[in-house]
N, C-alpha and C. Protein backbone atom coordinates (compact mmCIF):
# COMPACT_ATOMS: atom_id res chain seq x y z
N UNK A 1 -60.00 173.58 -43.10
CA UNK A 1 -60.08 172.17 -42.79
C UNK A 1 -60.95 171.43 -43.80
N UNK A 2 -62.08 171.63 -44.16
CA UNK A 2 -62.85 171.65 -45.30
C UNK A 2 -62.27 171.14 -46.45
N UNK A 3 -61.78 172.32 -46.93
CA UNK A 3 -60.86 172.29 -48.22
C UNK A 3 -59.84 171.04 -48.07
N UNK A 4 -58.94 171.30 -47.23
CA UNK A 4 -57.90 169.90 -47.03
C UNK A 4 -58.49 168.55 -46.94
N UNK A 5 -59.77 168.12 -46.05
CA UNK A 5 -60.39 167.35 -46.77
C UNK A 5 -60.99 166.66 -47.79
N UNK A 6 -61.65 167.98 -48.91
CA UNK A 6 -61.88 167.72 -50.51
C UNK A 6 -60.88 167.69 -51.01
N UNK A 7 -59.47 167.64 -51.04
CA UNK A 7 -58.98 167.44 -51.54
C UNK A 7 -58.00 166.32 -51.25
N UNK A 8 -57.86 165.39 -49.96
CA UNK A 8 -57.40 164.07 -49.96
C UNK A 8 -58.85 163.28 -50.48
N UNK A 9 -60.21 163.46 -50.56
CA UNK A 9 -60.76 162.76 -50.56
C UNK A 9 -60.75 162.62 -52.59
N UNK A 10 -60.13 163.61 -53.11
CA UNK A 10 -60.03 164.18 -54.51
C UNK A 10 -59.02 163.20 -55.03
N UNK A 11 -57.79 163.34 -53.95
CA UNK A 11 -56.43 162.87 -54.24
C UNK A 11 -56.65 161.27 -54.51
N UNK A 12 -57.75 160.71 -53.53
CA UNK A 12 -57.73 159.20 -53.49
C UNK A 12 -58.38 158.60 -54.72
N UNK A 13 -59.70 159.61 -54.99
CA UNK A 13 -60.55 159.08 -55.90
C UNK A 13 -59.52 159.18 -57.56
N UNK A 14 -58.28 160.14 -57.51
CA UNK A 14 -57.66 159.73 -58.43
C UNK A 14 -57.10 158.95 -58.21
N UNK A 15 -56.71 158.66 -57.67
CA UNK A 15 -55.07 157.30 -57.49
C UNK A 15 -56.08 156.04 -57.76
N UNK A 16 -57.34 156.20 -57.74
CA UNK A 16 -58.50 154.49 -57.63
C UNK A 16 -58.73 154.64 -59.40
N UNK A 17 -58.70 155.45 -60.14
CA UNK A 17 -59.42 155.93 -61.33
C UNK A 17 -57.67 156.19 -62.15
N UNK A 18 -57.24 156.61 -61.70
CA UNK A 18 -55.88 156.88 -62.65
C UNK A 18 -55.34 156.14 -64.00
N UNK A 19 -55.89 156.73 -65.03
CA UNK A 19 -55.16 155.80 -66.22
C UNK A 19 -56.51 155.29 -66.45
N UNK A 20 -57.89 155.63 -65.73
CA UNK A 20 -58.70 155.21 -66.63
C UNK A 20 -59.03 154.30 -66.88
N UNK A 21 -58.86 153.05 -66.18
CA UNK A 21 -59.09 152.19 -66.75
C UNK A 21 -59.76 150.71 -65.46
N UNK A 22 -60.83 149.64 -65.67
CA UNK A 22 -61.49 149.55 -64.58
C UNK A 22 -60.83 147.81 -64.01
N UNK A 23 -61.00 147.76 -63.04
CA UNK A 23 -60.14 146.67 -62.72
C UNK A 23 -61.09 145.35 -63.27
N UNK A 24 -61.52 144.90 -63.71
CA UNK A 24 -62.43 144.49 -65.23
C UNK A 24 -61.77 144.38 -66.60
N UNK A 25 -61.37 145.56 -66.61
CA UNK A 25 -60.89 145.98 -68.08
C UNK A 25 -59.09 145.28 -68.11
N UNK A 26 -58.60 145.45 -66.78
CA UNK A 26 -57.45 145.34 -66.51
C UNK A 26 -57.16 144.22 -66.78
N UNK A 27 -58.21 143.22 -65.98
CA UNK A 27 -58.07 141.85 -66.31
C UNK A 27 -57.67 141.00 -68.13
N UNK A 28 -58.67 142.04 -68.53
CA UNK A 28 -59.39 141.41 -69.87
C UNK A 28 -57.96 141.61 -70.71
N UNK A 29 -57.07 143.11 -70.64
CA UNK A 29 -56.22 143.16 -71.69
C UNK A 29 -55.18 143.37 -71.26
N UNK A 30 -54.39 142.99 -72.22
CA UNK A 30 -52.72 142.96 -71.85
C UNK A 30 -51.62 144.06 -73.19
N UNK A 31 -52.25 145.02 -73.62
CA UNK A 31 -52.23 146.17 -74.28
C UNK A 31 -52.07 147.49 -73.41
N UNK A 32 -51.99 148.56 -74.10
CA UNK A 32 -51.50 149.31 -73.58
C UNK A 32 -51.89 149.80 -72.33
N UNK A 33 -53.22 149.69 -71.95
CA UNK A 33 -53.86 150.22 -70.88
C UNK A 33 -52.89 149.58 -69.53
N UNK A 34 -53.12 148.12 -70.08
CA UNK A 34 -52.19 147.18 -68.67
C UNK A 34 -50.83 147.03 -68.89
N UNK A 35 -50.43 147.62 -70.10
CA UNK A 35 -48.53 147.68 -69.72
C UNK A 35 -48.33 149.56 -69.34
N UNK A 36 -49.12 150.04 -69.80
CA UNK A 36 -49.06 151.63 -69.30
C UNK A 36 -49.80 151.75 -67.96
N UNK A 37 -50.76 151.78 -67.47
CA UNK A 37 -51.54 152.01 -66.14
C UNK A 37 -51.48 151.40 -65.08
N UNK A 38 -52.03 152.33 -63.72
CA UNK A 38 -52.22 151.56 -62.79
C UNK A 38 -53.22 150.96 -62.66
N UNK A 39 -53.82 149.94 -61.52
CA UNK A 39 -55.13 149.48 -61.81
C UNK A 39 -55.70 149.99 -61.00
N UNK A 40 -56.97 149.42 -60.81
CA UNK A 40 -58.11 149.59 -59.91
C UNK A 40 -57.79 149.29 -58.51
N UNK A 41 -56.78 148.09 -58.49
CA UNK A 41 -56.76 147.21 -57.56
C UNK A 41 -56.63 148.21 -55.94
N UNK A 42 -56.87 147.67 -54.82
CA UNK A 42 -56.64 148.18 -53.36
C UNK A 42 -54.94 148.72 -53.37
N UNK A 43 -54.21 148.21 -54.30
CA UNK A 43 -52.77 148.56 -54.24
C UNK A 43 -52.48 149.91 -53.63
N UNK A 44 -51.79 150.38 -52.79
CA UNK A 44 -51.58 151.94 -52.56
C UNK A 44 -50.83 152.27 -53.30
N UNK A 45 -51.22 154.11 -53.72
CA UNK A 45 -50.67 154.71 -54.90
C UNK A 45 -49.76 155.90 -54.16
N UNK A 46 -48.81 155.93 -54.14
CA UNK A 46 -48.46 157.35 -53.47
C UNK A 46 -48.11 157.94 -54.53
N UNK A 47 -48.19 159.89 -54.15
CA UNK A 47 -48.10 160.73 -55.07
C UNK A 47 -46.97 162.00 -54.44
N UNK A 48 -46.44 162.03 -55.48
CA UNK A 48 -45.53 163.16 -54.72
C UNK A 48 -45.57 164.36 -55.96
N UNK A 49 -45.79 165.70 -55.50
CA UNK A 49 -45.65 167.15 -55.77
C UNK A 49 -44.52 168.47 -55.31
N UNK A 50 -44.31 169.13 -55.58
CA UNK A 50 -44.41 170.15 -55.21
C UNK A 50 -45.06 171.06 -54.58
N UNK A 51 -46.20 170.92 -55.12
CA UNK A 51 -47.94 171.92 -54.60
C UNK A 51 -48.75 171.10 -55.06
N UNK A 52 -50.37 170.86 -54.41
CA UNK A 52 -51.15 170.73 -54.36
C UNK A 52 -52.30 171.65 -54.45
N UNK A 53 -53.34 171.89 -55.18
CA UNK A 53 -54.06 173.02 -55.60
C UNK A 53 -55.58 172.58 -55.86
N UNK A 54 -56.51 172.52 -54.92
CA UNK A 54 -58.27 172.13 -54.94
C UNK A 54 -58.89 173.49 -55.67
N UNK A 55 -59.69 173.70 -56.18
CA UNK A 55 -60.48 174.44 -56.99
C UNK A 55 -61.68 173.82 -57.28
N UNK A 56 -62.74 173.56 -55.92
CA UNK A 56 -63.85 173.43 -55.82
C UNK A 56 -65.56 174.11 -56.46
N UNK A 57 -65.02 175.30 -57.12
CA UNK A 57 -65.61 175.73 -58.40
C UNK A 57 -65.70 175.73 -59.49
N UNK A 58 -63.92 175.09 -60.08
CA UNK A 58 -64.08 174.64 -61.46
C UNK A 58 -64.11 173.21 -61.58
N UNK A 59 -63.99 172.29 -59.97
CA UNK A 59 -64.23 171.15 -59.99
C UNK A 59 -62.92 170.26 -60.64
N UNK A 60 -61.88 170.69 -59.71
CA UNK A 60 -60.22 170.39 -60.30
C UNK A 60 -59.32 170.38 -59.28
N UNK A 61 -58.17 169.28 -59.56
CA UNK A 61 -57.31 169.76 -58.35
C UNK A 61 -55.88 169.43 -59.10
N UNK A 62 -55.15 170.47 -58.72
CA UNK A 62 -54.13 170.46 -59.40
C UNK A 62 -52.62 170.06 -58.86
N UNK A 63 -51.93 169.31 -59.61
CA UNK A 63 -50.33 168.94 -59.02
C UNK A 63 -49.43 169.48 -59.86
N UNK A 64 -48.64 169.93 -58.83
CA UNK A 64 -47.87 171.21 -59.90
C UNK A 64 -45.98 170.28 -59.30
N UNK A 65 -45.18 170.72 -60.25
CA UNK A 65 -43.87 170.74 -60.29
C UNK A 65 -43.28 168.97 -59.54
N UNK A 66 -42.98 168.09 -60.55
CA UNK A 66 -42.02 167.32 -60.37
C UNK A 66 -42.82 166.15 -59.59
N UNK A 67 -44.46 166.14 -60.11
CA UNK A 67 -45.30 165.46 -60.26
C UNK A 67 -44.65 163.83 -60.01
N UNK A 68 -45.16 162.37 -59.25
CA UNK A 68 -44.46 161.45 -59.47
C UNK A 68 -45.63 160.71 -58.93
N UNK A 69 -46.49 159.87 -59.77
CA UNK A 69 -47.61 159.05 -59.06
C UNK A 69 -47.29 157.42 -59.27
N UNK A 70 -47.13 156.70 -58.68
CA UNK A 70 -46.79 155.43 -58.22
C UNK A 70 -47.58 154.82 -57.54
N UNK A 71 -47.37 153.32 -58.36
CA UNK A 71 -48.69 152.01 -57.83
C UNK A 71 -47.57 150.50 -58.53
N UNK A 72 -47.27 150.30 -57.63
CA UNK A 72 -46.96 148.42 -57.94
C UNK A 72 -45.56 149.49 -59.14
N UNK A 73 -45.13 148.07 -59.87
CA UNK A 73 -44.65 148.44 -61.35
C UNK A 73 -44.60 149.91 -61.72
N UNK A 74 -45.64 150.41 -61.67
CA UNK A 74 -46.52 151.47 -62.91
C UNK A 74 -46.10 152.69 -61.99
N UNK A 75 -45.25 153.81 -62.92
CA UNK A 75 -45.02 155.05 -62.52
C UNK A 75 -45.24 155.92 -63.39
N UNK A 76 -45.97 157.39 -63.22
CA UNK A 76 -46.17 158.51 -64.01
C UNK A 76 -45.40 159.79 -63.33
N UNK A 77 -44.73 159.88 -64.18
CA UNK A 77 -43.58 161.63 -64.19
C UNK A 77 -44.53 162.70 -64.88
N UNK A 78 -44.68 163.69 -64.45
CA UNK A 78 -44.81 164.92 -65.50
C UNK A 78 -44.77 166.05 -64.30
N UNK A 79 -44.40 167.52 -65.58
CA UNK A 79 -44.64 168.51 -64.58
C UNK A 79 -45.42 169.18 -64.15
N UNK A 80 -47.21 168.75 -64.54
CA UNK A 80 -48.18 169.18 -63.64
C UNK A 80 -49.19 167.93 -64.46
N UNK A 81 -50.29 167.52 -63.54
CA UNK A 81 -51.11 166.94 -63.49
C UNK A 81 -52.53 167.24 -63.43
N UNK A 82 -53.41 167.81 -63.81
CA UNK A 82 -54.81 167.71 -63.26
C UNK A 82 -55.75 167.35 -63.73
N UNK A 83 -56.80 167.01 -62.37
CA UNK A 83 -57.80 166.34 -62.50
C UNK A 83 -59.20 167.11 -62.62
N UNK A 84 -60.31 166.80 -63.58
CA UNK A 84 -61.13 167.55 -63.47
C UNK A 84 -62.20 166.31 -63.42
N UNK A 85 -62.98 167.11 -61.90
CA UNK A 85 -64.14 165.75 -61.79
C UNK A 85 -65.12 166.79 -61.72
N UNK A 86 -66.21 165.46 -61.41
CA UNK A 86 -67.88 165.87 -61.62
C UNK A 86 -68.18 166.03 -59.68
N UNK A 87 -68.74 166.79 -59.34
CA UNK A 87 -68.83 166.56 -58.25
C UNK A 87 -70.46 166.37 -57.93
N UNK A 88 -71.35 166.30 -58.64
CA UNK A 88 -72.55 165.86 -58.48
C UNK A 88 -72.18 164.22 -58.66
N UNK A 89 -72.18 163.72 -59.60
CA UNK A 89 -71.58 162.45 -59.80
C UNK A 89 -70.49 161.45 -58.71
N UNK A 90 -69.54 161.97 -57.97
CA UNK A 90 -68.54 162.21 -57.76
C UNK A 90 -67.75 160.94 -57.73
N UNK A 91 -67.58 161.30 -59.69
CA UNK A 91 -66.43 160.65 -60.20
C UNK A 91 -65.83 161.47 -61.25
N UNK A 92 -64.05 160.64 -61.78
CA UNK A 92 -63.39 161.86 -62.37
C UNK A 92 -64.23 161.86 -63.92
N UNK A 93 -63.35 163.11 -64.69
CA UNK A 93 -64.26 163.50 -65.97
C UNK A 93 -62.86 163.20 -66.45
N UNK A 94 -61.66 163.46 -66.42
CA UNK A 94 -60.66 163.60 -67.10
C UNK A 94 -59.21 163.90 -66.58
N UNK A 95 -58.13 163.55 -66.65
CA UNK A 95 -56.98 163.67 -65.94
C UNK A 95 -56.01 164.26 -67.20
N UNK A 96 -55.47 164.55 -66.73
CA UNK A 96 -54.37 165.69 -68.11
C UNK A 96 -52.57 165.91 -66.99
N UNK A 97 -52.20 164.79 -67.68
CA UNK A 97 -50.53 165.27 -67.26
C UNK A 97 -50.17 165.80 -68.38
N UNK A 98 -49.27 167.33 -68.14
CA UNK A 98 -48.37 168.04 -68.89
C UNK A 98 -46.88 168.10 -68.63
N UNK A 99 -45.95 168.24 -69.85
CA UNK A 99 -44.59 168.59 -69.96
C UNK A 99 -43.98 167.57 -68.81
N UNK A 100 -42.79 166.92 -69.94
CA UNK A 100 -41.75 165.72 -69.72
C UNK A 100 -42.90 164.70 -69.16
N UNK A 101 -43.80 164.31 -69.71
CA UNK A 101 -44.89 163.01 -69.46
C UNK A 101 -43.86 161.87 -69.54
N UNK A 102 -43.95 161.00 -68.37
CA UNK A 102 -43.50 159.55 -68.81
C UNK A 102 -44.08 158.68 -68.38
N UNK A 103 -44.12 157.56 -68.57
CA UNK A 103 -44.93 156.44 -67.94
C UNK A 103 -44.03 155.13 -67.69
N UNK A 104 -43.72 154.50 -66.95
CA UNK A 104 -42.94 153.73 -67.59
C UNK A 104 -43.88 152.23 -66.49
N UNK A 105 -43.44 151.20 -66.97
CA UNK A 105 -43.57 150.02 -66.06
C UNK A 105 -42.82 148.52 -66.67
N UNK A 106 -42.18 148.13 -65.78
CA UNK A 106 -41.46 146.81 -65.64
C UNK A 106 -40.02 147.62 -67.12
N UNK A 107 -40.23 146.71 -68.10
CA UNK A 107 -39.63 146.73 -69.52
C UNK A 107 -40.28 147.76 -70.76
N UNK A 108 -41.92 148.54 -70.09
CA UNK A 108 -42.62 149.45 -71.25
C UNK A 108 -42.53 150.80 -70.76
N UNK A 109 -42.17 151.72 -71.49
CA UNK A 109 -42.06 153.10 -71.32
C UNK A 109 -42.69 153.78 -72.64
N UNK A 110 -43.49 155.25 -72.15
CA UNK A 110 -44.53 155.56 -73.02
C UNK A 110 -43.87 157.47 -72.37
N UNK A 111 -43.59 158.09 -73.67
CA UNK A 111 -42.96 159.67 -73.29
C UNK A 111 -43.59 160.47 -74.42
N UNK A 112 -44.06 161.60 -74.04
CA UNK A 112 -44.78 162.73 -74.32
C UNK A 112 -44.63 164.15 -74.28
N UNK A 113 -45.40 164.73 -74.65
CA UNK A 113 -45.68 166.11 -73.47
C UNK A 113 -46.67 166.13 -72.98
N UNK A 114 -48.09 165.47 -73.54
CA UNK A 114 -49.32 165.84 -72.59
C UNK A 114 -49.75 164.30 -72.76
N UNK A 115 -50.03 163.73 -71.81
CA UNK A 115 -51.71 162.36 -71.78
C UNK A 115 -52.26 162.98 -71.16
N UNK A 116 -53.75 162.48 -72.40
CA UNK A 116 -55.32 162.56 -71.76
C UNK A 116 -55.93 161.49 -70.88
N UNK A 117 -56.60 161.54 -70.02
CA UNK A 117 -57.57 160.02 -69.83
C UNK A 117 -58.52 160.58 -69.68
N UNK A 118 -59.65 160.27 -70.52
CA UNK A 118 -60.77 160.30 -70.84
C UNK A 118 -62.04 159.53 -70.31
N UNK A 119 -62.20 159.94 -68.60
CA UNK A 119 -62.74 158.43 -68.37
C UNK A 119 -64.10 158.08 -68.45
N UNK A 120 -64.84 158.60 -69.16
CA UNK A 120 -66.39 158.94 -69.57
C UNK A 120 -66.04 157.49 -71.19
N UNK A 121 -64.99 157.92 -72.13
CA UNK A 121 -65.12 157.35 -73.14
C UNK A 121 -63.94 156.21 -73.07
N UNK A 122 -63.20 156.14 -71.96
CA UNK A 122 -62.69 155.25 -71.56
C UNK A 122 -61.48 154.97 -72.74
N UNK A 123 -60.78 156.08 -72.82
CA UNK A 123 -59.83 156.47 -73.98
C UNK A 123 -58.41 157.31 -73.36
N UNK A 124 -57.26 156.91 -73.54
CA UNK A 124 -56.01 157.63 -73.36
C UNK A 124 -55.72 158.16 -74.83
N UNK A 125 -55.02 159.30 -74.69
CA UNK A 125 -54.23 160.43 -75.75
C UNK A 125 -52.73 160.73 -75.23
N UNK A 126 -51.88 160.02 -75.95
CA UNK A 126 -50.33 160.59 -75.59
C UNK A 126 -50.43 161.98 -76.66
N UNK A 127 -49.67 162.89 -76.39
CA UNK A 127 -49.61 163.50 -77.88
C UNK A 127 -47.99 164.55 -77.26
N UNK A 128 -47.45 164.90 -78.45
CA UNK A 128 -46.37 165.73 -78.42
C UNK A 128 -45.04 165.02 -78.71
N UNK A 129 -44.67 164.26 -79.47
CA UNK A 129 -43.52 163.60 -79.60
C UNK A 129 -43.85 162.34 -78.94
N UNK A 130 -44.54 161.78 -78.75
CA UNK A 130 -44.91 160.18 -78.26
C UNK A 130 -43.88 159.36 -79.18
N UNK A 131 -43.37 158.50 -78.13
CA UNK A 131 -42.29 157.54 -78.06
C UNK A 131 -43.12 156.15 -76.84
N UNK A 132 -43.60 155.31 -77.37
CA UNK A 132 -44.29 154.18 -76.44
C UNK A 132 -42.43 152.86 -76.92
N UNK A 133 -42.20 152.44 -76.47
CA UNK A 133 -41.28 151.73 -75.64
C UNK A 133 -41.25 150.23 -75.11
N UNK A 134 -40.89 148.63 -75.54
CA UNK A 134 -41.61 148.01 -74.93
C UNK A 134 -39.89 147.08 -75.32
N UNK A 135 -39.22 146.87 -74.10
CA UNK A 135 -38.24 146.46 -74.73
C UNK A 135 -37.49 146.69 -75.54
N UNK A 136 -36.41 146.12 -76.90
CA UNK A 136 -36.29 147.22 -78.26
C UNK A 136 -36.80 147.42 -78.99
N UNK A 137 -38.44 147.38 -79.05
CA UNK A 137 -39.41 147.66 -79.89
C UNK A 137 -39.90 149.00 -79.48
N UNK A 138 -39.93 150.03 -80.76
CA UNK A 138 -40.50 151.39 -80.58
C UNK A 138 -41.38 151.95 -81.76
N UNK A 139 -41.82 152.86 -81.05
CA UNK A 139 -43.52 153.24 -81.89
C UNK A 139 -43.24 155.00 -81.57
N UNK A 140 -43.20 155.49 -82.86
CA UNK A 140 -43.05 157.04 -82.50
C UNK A 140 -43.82 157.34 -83.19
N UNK A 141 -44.82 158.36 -82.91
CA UNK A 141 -45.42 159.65 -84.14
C UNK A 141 -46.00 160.69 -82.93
N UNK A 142 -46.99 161.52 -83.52
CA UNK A 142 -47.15 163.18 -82.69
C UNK A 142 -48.51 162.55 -81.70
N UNK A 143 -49.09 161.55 -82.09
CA UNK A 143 -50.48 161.64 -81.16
C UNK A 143 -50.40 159.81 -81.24
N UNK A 144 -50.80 159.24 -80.03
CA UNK A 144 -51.22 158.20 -79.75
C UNK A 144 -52.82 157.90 -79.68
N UNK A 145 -53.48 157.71 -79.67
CA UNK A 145 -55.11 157.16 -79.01
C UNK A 145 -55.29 155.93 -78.94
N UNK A 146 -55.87 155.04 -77.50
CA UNK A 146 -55.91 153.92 -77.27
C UNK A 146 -57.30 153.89 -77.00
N UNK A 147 -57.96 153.44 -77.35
CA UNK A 147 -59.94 152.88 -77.49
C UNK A 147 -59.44 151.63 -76.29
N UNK A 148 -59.79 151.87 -74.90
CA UNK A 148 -59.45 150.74 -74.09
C UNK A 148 -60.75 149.81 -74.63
N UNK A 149 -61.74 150.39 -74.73
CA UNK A 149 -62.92 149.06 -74.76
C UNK A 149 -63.06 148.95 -75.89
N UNK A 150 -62.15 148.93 -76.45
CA UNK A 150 -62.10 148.62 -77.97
C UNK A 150 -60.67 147.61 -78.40
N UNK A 151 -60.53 147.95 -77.39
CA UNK A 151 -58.92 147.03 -77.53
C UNK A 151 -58.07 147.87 -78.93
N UNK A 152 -58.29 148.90 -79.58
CA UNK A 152 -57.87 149.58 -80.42
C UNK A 152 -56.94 150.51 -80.20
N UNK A 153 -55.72 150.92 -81.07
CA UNK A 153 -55.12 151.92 -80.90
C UNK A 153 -54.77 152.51 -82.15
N UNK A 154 -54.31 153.74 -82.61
CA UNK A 154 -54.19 154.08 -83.84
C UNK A 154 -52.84 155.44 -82.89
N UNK A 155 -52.13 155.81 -84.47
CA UNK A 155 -50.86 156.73 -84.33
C UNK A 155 -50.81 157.41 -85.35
N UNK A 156 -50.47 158.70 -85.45
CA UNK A 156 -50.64 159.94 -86.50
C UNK A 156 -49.22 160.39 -85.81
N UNK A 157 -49.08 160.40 -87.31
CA UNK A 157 -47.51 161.49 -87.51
C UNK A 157 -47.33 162.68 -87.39
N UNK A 158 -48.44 163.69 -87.21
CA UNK A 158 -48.27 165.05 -87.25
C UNK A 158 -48.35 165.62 -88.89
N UNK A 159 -48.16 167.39 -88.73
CA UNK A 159 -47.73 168.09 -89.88
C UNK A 159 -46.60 167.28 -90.64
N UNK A 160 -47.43 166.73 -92.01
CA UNK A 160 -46.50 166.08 -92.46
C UNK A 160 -45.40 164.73 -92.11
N UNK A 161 -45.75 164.88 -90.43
CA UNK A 161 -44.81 164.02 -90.28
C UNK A 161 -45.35 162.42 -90.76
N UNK A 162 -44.18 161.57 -90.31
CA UNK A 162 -44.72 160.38 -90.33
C UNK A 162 -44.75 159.59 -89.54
N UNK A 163 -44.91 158.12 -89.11
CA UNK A 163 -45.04 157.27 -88.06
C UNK A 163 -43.74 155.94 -88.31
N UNK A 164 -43.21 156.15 -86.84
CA UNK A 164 -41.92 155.04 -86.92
C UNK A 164 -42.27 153.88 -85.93
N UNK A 165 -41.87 152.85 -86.79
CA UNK A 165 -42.14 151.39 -86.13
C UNK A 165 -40.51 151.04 -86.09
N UNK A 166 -40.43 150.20 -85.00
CA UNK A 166 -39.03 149.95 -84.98
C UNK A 166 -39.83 148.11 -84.11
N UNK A 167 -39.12 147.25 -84.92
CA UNK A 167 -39.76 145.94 -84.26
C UNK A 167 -38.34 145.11 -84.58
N UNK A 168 -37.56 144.96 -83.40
CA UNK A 168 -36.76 143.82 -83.17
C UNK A 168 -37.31 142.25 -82.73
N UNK A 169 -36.88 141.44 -83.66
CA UNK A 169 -37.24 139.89 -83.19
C UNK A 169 -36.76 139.76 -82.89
N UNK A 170 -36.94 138.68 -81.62
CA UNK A 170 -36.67 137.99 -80.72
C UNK A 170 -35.22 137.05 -81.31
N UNK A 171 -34.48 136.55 -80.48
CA UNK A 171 -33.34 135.78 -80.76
C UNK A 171 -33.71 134.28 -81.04
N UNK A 172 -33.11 133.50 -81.49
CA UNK A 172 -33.33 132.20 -81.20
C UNK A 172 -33.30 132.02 -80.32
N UNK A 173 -32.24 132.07 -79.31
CA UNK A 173 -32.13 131.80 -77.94
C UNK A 173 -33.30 132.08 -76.64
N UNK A 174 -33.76 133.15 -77.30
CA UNK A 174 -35.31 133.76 -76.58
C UNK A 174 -36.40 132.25 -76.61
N UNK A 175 -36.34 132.49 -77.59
CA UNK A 175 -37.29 131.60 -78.77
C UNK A 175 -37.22 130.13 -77.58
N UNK A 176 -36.05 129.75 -77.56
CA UNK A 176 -36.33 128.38 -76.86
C UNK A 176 -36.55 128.18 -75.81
N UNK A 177 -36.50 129.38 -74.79
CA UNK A 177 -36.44 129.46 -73.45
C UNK A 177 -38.67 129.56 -73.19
């Protein structure tokens, strides 16, 4: 009974923290954090798994198989999720979705194999074939990093690889509306 408790009380403190980013911050930018994340806000987040997995010694709880976390707009796919918090503190240290990562919300979609959120340095990491998505505008290379309190983002191509911008303008017809 214990255990099942630390771990809805685990489950919530992610769905409030998810994506890292503070309902403050949310306000301030309209970049990737707020076309990729959920917010802070009271909004309810439901989460759906396969398994659920607390590990109160390494201070982690894990979502395994066909992963699906949802808030407003903002949805995250992958096939396992976990969270590693501080439990002296008790707030998260870091969230890590793995394999078929997606993110998508309204018109922006962001695909991977692994995101980091980093919520100490207040930093996301797409990495593995990152494809971010925003309408017909696309941004591909091997690693993403977004500096939320920096309003910064930078993209690396990998071994050799390189970095693809794809930027469609708008129509006239857009234009006047």
């Amino acid at each position: 009974m214990k255990m099942a408790k630390g771990v809805g009380v685990l489950c919530a403190l992610f769905f409030l923290i998810l994506f890292v980013t503070s309902g403050e911050t949310q306000e301030k930018k309209a970049g990737f954090a707020k076309g990729f994340g959920f917010t802070s806000t009271r909004s309810p987040i439901e989460i759906t798994s396969d398994s659920v997995e607390g590990d109160q010694k390494q201070n982690r709880v894990t979502f395994k198989g066909n992963v699906v976390a949802k808030q407003e707009e903002a949805t995250l796919y992958a096939n396992t999720v976990v969270v590693h918090y501080d439990s002296e503190m008790k707030k998260m240290k870091e969230i890590i979705a793995t394999g078929n990562v997606r993110i998508t919300q309204l018109d922006r979609r962001a695909t991977g194999q692994k995101v980091t959120f980093y919520q100490s340095e207040n930093k996301i990491v797409l990495e593995g074939e990152a494809v971010i998505r925003e309408g017909d505008n696309v941004l591909r290379g091997e690693r993403v990093v977004y500096l939320v309190d920096e309003e910064r983002s930078y993209v690396e191509g990998g071994k050799g690889g390189r970095v693809t911008t794809t930027i469609t303008p708008s129509s006239r017809e857009e234009k006047k509306k």
